[in-house]
Structure formats: structure tokens, C-alpha cells
Protein backbone atom coordinates (compact mmCIF):
# COMPACT_ATOMS: atom_id res chain seq x y z
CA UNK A 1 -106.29 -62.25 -104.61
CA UNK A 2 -105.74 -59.07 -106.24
CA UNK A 3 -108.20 -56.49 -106.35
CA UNK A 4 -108.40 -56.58 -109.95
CA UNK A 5 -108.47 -59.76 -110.11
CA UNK A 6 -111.53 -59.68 -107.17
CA UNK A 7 -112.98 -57.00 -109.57
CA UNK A 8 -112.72 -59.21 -112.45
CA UNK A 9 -115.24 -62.09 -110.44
CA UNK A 10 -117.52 -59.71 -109.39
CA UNK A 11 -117.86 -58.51 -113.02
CA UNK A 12 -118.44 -62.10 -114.23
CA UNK A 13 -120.84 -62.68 -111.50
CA UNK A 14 -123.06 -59.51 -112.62
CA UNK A 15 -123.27 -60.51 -116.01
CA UNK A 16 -124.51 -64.04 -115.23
CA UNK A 17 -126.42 -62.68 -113.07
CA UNK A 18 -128.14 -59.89 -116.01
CA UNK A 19 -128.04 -62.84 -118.56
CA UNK A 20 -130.32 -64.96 -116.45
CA UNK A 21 -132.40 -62.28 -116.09
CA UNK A 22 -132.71 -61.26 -119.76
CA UNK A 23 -133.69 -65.06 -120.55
CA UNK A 24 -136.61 -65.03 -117.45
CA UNK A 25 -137.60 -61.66 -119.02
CA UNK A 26 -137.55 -63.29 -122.50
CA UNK A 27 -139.53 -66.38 -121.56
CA UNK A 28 -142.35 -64.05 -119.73
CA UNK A 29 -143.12 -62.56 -122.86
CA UNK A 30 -144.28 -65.24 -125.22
CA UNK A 31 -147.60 -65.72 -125.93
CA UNK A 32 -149.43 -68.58 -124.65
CA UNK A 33 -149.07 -70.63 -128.87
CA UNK A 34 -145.33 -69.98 -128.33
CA UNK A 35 -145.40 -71.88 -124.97
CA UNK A 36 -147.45 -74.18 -125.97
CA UNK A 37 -145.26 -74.90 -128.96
CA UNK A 38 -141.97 -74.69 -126.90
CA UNK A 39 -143.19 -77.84 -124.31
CA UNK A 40 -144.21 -79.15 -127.14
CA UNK A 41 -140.95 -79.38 -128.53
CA UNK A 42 -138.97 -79.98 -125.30
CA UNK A 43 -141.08 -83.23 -124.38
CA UNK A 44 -140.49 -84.47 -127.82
CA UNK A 45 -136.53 -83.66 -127.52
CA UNK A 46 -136.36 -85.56 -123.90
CA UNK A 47 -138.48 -88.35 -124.94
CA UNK A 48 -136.07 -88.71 -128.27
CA UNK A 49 -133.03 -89.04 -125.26
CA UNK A 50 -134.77 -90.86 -123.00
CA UNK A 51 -135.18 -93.65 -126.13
CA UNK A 52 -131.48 -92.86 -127.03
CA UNK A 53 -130.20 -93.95 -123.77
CA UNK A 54 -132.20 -96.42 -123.50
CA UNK A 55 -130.81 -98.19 -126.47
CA UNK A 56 -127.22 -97.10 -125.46
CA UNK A 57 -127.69 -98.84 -122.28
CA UNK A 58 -128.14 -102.16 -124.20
């Protein structure tokens, strides 16, 4: 592998790396209503999929 194209991987890496980040940093900062209201919303989502496979399945 070239070293540009080495380069090129590391700089991918780095800004996966700063993305993740930026999300945590993101998700540290809501108030306690917004995270409330976020699992709210996320355990009606996967129960609306766990019904949709389930009738899939059949």
C-alpha cells in the first residue's frame, strides 16, 4: 500500500473516530425530559419491529 493511500485510512479512521465522539458529546448534553423522551421513543420503535417480525415470521 501506498503511502497515500495508508494516509488516506488513517484519515478515515480519525474522522470516525471525531464523529463518534461528537454524537457521545451530543447525547451528554440533553436534559434529563429529552432522555426521557428519547427511550421513550426508542422502546416504542423496537417494540413496533419486534411485532413486525413477528408477523413476518408467520
Amino acid at each position: 500500500m501506498s503511502n497515500k493511500g495508508l494516509l488516506i485510512v488513517i484519515v478515515v479512521i480519525l474522522v470516525g473516530i471525531l464523529g463518534v465522539l461528537t454524537l457521545r458529546y451530543q447525547e451528554s448534553q440533553k436534559s434529563p425530559g429529552e432522555k426521557i423522551a428519547d427511550g421513550i421513543s426508542e422502546t416504542f420503535e423496537e417494540i413496533g419491529d419486534e411485532i413486525d417480525d413477528n408477523v413476518d415470521a408467520r
